[in-house]
N, C-alpha and C. Protein backbone atom coordinates (compact mmCIF):
# COMPACT_ATOMS: atom_id res chain seq x y z
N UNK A 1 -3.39 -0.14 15.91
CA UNK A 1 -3.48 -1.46 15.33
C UNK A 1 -2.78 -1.45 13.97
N UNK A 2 -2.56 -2.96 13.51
CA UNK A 2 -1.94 -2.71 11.89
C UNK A 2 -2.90 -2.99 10.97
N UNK A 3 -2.49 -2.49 10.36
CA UNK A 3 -3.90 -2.11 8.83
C UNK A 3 -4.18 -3.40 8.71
N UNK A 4 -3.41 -4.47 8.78
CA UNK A 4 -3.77 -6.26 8.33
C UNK A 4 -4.99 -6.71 9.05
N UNK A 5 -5.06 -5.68 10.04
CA UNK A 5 -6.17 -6.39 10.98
C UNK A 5 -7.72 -5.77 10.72
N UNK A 6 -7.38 -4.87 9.20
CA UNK A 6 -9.07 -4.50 8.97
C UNK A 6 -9.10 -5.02 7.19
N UNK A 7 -7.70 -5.27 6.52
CA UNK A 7 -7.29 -5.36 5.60
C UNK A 7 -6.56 -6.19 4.94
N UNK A 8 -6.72 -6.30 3.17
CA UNK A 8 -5.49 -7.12 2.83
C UNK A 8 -4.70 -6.36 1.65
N UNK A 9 -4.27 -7.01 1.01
CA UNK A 9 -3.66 -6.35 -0.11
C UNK A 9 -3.46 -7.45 -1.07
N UNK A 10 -3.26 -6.83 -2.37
CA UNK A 10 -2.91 -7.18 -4.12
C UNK A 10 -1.56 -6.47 -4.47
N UNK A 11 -1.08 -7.05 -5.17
CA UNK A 11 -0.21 -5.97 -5.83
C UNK A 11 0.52 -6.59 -7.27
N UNK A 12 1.21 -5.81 -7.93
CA UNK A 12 1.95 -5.75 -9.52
C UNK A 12 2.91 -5.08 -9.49
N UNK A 13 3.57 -5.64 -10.50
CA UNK A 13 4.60 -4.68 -10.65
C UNK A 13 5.05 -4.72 -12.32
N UNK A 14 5.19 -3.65 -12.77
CA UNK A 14 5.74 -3.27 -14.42
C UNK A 14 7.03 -2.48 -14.10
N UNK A 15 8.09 -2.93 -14.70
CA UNK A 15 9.66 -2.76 -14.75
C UNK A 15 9.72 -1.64 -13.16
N UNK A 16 9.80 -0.45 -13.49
CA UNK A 16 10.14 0.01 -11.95
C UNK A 16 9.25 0.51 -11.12
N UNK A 17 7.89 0.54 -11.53
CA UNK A 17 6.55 0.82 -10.84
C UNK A 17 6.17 -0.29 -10.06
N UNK A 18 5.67 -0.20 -9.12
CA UNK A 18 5.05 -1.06 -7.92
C UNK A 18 3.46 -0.76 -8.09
N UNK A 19 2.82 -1.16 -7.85
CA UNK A 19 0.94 -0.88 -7.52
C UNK A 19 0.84 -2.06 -6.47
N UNK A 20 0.10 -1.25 -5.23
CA UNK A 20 -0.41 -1.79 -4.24
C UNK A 20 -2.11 -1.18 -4.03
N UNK A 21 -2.70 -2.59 -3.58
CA UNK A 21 -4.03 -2.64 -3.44
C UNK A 21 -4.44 -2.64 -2.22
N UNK A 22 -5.01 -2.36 -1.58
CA UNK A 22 -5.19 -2.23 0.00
C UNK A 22 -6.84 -2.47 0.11
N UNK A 23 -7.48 -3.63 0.75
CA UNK A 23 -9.01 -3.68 0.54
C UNK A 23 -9.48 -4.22 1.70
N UNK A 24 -10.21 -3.40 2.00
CA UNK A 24 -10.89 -3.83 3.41
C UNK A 24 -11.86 -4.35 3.57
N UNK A 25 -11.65 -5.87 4.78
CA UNK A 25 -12.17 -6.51 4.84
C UNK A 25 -14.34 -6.57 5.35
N UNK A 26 -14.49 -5.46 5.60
CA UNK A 26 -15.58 -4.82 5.52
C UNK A 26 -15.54 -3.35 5.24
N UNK A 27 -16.39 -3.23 4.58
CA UNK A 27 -17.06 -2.34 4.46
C UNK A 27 -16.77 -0.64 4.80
N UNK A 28 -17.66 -1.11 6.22
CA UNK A 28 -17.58 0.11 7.49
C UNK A 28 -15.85 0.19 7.73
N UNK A 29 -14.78 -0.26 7.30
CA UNK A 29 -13.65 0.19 7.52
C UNK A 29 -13.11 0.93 6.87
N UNK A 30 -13.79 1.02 5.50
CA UNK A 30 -13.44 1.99 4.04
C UNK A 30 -13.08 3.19 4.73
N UNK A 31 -13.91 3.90 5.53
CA UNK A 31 -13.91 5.28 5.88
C UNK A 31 -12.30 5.49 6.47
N UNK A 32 -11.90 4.30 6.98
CA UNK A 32 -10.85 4.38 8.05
C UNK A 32 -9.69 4.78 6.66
N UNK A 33 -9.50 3.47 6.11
CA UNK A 33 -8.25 3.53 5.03
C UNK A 33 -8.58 5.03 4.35
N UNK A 34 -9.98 5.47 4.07
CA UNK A 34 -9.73 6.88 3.59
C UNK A 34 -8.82 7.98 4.15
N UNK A 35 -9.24 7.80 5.24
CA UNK A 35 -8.76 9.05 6.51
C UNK A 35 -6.95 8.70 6.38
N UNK A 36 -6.86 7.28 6.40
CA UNK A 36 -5.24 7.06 7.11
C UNK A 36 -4.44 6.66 6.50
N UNK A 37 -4.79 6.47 5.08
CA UNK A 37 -4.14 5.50 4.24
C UNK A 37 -3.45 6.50 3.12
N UNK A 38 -2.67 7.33 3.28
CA UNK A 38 -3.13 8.82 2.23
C UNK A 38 -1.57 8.01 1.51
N UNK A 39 -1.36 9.17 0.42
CA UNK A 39 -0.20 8.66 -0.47
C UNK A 39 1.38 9.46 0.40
N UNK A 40 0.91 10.38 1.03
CA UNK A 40 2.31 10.79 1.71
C UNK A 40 2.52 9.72 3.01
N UNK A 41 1.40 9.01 3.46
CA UNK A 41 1.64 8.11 4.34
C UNK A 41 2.25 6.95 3.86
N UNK A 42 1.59 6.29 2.87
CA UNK A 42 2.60 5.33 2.24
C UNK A 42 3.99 5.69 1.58
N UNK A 43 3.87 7.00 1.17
CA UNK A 43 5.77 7.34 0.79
C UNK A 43 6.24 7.29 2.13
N UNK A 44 6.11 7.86 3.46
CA UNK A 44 6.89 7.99 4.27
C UNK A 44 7.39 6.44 4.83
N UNK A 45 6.09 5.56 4.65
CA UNK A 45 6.17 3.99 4.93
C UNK A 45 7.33 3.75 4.26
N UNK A 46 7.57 4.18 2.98
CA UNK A 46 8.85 3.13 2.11
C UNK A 46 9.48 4.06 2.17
N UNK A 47 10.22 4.84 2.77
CA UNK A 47 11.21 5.56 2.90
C UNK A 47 12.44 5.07 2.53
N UNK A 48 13.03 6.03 1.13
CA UNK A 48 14.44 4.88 0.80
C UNK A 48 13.87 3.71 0.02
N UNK A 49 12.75 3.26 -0.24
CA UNK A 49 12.57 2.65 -1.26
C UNK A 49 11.66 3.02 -2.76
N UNK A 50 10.71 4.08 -1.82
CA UNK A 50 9.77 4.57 -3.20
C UNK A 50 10.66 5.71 -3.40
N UNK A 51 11.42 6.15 -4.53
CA UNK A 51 12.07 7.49 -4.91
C UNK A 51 11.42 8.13 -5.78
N UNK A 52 10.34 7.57 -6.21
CA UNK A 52 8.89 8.92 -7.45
C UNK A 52 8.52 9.07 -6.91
N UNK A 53 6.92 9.18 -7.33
CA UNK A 53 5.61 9.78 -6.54
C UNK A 53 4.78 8.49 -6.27
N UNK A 54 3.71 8.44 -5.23
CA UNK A 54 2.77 7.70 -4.88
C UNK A 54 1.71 8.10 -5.41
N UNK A 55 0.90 7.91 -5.76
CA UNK A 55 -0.57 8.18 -6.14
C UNK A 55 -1.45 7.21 -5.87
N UNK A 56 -2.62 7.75 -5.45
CA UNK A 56 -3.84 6.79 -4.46
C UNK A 56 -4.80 7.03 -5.66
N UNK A 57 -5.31 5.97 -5.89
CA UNK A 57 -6.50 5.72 -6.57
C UNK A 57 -8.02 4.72 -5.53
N UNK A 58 -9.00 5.95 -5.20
CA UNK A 58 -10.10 5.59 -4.66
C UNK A 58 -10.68 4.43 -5.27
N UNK A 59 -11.48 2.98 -4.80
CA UNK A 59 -12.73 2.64 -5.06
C UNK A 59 -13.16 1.91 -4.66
N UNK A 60 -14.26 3.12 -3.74
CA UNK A 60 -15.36 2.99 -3.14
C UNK A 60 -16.15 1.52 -3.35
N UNK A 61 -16.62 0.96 -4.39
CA UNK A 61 -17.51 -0.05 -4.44
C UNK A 61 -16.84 -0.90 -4.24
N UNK A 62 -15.54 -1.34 -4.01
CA UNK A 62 -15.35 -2.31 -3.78
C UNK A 62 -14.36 -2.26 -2.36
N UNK A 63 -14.54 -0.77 -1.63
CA UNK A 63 -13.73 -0.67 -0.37
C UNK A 63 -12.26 -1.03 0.05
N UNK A 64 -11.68 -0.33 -1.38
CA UNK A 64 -10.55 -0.44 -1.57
C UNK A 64 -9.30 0.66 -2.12
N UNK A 65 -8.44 0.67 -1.97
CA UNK A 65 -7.57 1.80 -2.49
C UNK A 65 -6.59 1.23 -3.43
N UNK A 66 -5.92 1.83 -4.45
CA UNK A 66 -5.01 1.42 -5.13
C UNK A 66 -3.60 2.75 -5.08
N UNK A 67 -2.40 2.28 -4.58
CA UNK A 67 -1.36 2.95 -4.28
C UNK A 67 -0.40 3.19 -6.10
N UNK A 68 -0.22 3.70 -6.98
CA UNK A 68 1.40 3.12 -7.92
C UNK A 68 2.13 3.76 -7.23
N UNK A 69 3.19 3.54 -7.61
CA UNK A 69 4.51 4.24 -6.99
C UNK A 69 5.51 3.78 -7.46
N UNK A 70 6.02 4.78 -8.23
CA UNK A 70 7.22 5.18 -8.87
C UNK A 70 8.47 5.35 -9.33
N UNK A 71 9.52 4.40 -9.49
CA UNK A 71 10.79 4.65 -8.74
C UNK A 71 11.10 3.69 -7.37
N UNK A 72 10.39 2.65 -7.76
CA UNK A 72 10.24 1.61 -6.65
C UNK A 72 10.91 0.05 -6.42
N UNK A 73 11.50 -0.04 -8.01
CA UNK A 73 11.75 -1.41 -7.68
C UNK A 73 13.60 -1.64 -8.54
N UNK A 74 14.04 -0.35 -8.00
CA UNK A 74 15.67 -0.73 -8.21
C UNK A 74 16.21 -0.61 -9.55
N UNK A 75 15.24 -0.02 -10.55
CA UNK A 75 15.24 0.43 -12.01
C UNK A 75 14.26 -1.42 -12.67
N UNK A 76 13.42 -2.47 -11.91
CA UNK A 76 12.74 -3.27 -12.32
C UNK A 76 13.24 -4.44 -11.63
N UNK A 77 12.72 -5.58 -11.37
CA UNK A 77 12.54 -6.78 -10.69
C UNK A 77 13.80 -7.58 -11.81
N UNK A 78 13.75 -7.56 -13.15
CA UNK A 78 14.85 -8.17 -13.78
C UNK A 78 16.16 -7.51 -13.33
N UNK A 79 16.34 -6.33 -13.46
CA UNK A 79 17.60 -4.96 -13.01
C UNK A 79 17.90 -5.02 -11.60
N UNK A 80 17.51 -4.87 -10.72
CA UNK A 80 18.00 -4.74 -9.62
C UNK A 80 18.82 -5.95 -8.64
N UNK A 81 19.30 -5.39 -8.24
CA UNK A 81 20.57 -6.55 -7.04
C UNK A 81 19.57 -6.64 -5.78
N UNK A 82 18.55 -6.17 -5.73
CA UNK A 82 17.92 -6.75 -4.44
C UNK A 82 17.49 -7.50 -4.23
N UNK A 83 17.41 -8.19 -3.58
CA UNK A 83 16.44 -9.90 -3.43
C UNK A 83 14.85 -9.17 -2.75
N UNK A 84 14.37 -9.88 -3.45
CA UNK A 84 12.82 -9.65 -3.22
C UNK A 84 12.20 -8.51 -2.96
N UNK A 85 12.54 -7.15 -4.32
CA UNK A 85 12.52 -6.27 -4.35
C UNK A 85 10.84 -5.74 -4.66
N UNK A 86 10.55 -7.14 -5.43
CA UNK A 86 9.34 -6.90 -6.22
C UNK A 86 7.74 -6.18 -5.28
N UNK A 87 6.72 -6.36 -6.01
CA UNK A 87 5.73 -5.68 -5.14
C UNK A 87 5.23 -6.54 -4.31
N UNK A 88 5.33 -8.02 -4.62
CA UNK A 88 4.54 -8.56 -3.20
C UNK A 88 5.10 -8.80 -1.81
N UNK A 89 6.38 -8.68 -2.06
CA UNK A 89 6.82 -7.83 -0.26
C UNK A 89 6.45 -6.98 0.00
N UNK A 90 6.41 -5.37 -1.14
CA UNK A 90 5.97 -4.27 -0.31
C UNK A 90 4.80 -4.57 0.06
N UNK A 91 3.73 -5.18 -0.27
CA UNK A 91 2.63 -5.11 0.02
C UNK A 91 2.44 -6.03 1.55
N UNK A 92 3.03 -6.74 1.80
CA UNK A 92 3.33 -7.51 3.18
C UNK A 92 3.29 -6.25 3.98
N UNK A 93 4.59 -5.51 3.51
CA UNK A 93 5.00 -4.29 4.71
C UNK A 93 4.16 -3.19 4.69
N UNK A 94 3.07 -2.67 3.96
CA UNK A 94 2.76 -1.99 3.86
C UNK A 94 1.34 -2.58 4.94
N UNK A 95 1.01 -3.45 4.88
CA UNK A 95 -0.23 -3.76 5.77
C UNK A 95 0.62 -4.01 7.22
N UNK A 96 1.73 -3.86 7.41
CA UNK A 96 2.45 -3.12 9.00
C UNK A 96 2.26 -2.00 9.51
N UNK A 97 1.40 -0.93 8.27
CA UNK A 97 1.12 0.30 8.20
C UNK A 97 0.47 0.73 10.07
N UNK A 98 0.77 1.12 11.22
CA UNK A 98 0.12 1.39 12.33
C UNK A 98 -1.26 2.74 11.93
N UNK A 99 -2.46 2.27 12.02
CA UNK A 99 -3.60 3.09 12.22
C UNK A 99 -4.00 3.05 13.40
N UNK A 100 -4.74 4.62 13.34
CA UNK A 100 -5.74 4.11 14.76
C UNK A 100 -7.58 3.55 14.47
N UNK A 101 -7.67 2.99 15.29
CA UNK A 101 -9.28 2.55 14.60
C UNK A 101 -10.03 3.61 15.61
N UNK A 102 -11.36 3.65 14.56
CA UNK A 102 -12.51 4.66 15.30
C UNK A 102 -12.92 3.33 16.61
N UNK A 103 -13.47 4.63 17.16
CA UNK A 103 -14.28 3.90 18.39
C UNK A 103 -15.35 2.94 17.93
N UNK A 104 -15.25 1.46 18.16
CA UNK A 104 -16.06 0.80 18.53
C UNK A 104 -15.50 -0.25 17.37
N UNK A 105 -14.41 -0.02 16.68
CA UNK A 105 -14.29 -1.11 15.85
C UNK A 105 -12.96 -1.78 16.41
N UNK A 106 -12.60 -2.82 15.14
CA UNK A 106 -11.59 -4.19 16.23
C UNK A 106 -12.23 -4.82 16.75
């Protein structure tokens, strides 16, 4: 399934850093985004677009993850020649992310 279907997302962006929010829509799915949602999974997701590091920031109380990442937006959203480089596309594509769900959820 795609992550959109347990999840949504937030996101920001400061000159060439991206931050994506990933928050699930209950609860009992937290466990899932823990297991599947890791930071080498989201680098491999933007392949060719994240060129730093990813880093995952846990939290739990509110059943959510926070992604930055690095080297993401073409040297900044003012700088770059890309059209709609910024973070709230990645965050569209990133909830395309394919998981598998535990048994009994969906």
């Amino acid at each position: 399934m795609k992550l959109r279907e347990i999840a949504h997302s937030r996101t920001g962006d400061k000159g060439n850093t991206s931050n994506i929010s990933v928050i699930a829509y209950e609860a009992k799915h937290y466990p899932l985004l823990l297991q599947q949602v890791t930071s080498e999974r989201v680098k491999a997701h933007f392949a060719g677009v994240v060129e730093g590091e990813v880093v995952r920031y846990e939290l739990p109380n509110i059943s959510a993850l926070n992604f930055v990442m690095t080297g993401t937006l073409g040297g900044g959203v003012t700088r770059s020649l890309a059209l709609d480089a910024h973070g709230k596309s990645l965050s569209s594509a990133l909830l395309d992310l394919e998981i598998e769900a535990f048994s009994g959820d969906k």
